[in-house]
Protein backbone atom coordinates (compact mmCIF):
# COMPACT_ATOMS: atom_id res chain seq x y z
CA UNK A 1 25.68 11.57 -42.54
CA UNK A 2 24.16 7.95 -41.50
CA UNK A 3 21.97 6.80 -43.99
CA UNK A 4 20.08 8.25 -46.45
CA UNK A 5 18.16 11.69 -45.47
CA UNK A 6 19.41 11.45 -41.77
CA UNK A 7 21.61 13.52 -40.29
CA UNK A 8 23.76 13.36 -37.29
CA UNK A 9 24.71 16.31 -35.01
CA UNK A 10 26.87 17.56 -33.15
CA UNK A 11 29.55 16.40 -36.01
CA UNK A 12 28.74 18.31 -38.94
CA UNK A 13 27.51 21.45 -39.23
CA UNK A 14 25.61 22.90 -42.43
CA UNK A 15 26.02 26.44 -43.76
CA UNK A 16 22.83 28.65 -44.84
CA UNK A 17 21.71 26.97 -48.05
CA UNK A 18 21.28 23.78 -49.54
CA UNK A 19 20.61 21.76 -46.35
CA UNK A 20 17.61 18.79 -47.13
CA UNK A 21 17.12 15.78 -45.09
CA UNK A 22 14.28 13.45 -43.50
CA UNK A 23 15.57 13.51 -40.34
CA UNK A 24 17.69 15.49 -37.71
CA UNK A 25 18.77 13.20 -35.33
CA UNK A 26 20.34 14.25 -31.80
CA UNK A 27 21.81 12.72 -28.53
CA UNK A 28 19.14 12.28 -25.33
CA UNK A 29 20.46 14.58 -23.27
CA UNK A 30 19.97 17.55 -25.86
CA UNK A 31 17.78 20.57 -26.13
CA UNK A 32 17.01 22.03 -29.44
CA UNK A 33 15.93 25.41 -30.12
CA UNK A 34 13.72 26.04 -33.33
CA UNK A 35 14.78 29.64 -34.23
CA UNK A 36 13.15 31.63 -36.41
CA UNK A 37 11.54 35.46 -36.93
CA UNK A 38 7.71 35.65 -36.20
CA UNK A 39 5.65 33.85 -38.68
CA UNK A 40 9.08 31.96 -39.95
CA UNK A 41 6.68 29.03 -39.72
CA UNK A 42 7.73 27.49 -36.40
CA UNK A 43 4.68 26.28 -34.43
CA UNK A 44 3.73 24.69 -38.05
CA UNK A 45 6.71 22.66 -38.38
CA UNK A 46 6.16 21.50 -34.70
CA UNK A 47 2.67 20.91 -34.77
CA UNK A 48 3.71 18.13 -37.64
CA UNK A 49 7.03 17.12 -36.24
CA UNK A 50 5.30 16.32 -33.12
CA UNK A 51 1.53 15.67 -33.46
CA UNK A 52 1.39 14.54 -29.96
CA UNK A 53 1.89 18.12 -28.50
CA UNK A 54 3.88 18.88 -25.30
CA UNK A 55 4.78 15.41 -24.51
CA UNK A 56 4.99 13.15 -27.89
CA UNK A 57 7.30 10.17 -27.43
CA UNK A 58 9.15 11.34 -24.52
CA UNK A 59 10.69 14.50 -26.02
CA UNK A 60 8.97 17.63 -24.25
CA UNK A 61 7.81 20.21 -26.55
CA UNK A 62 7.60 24.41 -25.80
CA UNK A 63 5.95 26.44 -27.49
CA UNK A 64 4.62 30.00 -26.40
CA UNK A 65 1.64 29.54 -28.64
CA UNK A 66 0.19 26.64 -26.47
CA UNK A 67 0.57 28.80 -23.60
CA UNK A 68 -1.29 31.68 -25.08
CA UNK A 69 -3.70 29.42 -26.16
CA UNK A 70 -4.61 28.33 -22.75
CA UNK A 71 -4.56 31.82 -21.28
CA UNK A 72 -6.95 33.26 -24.18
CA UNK A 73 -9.95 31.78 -22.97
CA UNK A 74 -9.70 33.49 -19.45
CA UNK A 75 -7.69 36.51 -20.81
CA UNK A 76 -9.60 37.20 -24.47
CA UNK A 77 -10.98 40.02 -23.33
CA UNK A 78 -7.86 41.67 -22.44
CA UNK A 79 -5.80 43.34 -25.17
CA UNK A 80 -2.83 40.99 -26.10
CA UNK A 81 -0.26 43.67 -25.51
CA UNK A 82 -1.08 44.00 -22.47
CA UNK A 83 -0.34 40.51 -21.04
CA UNK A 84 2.18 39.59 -23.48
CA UNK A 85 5.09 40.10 -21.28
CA UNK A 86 3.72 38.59 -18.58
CA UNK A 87 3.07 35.11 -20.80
CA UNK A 88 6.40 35.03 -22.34
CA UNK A 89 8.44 35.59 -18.70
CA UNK A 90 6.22 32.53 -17.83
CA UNK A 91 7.10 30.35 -20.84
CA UNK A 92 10.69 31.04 -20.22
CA UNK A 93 10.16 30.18 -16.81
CA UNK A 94 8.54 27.27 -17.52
CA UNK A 95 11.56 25.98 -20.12
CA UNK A 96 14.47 26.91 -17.79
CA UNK A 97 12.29 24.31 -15.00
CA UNK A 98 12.10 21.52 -18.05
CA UNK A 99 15.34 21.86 -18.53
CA UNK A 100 16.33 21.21 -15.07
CA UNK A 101 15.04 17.61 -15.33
CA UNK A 102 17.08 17.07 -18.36
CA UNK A 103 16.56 16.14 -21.95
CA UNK A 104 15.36 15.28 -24.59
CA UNK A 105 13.46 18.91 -25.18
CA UNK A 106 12.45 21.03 -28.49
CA UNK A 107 11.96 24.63 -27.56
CA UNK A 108 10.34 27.68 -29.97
CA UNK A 109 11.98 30.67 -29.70
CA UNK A 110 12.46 33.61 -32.29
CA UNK A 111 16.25 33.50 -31.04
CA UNK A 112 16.31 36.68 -31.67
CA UNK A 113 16.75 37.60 -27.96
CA UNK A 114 20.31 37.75 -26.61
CA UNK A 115 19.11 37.71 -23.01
CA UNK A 116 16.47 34.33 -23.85
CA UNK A 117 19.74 32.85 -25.71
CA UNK A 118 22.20 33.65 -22.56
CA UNK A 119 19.46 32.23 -20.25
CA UNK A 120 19.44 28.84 -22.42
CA UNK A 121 23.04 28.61 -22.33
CA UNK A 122 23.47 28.85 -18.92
CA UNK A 123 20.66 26.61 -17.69
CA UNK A 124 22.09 23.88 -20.41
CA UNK A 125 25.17 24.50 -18.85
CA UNK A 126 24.10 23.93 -15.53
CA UNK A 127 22.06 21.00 -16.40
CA UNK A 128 24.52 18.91 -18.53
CA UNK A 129 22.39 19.16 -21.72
CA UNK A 130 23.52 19.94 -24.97
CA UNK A 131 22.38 22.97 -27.40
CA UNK A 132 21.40 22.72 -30.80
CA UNK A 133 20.28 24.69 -33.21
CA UNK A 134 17.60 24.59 -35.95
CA UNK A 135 17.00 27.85 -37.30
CA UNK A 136 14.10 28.50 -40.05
CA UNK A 137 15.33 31.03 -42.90
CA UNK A 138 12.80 32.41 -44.57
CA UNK A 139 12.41 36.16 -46.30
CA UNK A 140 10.74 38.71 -44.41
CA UNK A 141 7.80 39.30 -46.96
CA UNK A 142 7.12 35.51 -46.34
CA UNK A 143 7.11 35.69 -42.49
CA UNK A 144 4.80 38.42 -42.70
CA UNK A 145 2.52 36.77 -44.94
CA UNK A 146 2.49 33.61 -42.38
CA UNK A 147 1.51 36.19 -39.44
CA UNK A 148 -1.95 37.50 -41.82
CA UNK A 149 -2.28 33.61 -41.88
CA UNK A 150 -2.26 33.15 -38.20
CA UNK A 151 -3.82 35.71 -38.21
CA UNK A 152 -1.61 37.33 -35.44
CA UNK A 153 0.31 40.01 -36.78
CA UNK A 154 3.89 41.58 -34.61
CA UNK A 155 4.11 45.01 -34.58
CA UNK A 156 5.90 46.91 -37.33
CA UNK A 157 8.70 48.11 -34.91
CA UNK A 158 9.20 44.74 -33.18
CA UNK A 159 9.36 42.84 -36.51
CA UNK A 160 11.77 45.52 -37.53
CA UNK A 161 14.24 44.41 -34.86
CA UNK A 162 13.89 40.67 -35.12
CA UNK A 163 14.44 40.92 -39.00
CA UNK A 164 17.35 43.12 -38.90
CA UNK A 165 18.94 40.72 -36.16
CA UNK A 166 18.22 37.56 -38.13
CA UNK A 167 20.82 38.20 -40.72
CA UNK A 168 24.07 38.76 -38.23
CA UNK A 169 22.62 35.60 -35.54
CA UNK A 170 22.87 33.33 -39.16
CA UNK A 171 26.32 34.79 -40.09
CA UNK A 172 27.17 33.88 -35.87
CA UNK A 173 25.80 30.27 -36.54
CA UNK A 174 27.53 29.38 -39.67
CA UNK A 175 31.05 30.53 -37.51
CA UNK A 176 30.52 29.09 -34.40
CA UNK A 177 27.09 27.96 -33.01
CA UNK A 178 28.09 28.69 -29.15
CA UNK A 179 28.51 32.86 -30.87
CA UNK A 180 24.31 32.37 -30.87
CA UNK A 181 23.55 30.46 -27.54
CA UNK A 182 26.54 29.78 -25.22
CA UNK A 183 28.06 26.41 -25.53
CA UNK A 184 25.66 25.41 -27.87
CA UNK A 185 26.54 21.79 -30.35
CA UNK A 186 25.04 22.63 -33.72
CA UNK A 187 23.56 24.50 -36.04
CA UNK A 188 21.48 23.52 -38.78
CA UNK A 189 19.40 26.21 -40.96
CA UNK A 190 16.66 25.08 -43.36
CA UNK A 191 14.44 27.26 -45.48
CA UNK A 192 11.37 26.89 -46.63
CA UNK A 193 11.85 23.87 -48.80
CA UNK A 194 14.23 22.24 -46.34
CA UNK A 195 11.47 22.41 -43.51
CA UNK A 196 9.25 21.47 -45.77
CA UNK A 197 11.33 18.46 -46.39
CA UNK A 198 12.29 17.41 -42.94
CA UNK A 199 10.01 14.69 -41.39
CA UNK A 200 11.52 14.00 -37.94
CA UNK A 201 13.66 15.02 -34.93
CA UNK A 202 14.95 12.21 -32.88
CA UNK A 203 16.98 11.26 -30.10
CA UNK A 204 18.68 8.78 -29.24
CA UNK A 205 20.18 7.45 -26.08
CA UNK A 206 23.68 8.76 -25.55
């Protein structure tokens, strides 16, 4: 810990429960992946984290939303299903590029994906950053609640995977972090009240 409600990774590492702070605070040269099952309450906790949107303070923010949001005005008309694939195979493409040019980045991702976790690790890898973690754990009921809200709901089947995933990826974290995404630093998972609590992700120079 340094100072009060600030924590410091890659040093310590916090198991699945009782984690509260103000602020997660990481090294320049890092990437952090916000993990979470849909409607975990991700693209909320970004939205406030970083008001500021893709760029805010010099930390570039992904999120898949944004891009669907700037495809739905040309692509409304067209059922969401069908264009889905193509729109997340772009936003991964478009985070592997960011991270090219190095860090400071925060990424969305269910983390759910083993091949979208292998791709992280390796283009880290290649690009001398380093992964951490900050995974939202929150019930099932609850994330399905925040997808009425959104009102964007996953299919049954699909949420059906991602939930019965979730479970094992937290037990990986809590072990070893690099067991989730390759080589990756940290973990840290918050639930609700914890994200609720946090107020800031910084970095600082290395």
């Amino acid at each position: 810990m340094a100072g009060l409600g600030i924590a410091e990774a890659p040093d310590i590492r916090w198991g699945r429960r009782g984690f509260y702070s103000d602020e997660l605070r990481y090294p320049a040269d890092s990437v952090v992946v916000l993990g979470g099952i849909p409607g975990a309450g991700k693209s909320t906790l970004l939205r406030r984290l970083f008001p500021g949107g893709t760029e805010d303070g010099g930390v570039r923010v992904f999120d898949s939303g944004w891009v669907r949001d700037r495809w739905r005005p040309v692509l409304g008309g067209v059922p969401y299903s069908w264009w889905r694939p193509v729109l997340h195979l772009t936003y991964y493409g478009l985070v592997l590029r960011a991270m090219r040019a190095g860090g400071p980045l925060v990424v969305h991702d269910c983390a759910t994906r083993p091949w979208v976790r292998r791709l992280i690790g390796w283009r880290a890898r290649r690009s001398g950053l380093a992964v951490h973690l900050v995974l939202l754990d929150v019930p099932e009921d609850v994330a399905r609640s925040g997808q009425h809200a959104r009102g964007r709901v996953v299919r049954s089947g699909s949420m059906d995977k991602h939930s019965r995933r979730w479970p094992r990826l937290l037990e990986r974290a809590a072990e070893e972090p690099g067991r989730v995404v390759p080589g990756a630093a940290s973990a840290v998972v918050l639930d609700r009240r914890g994200a609720d609590q946090l107020e800031k992700i910084s970095f600082e120079p290395n």
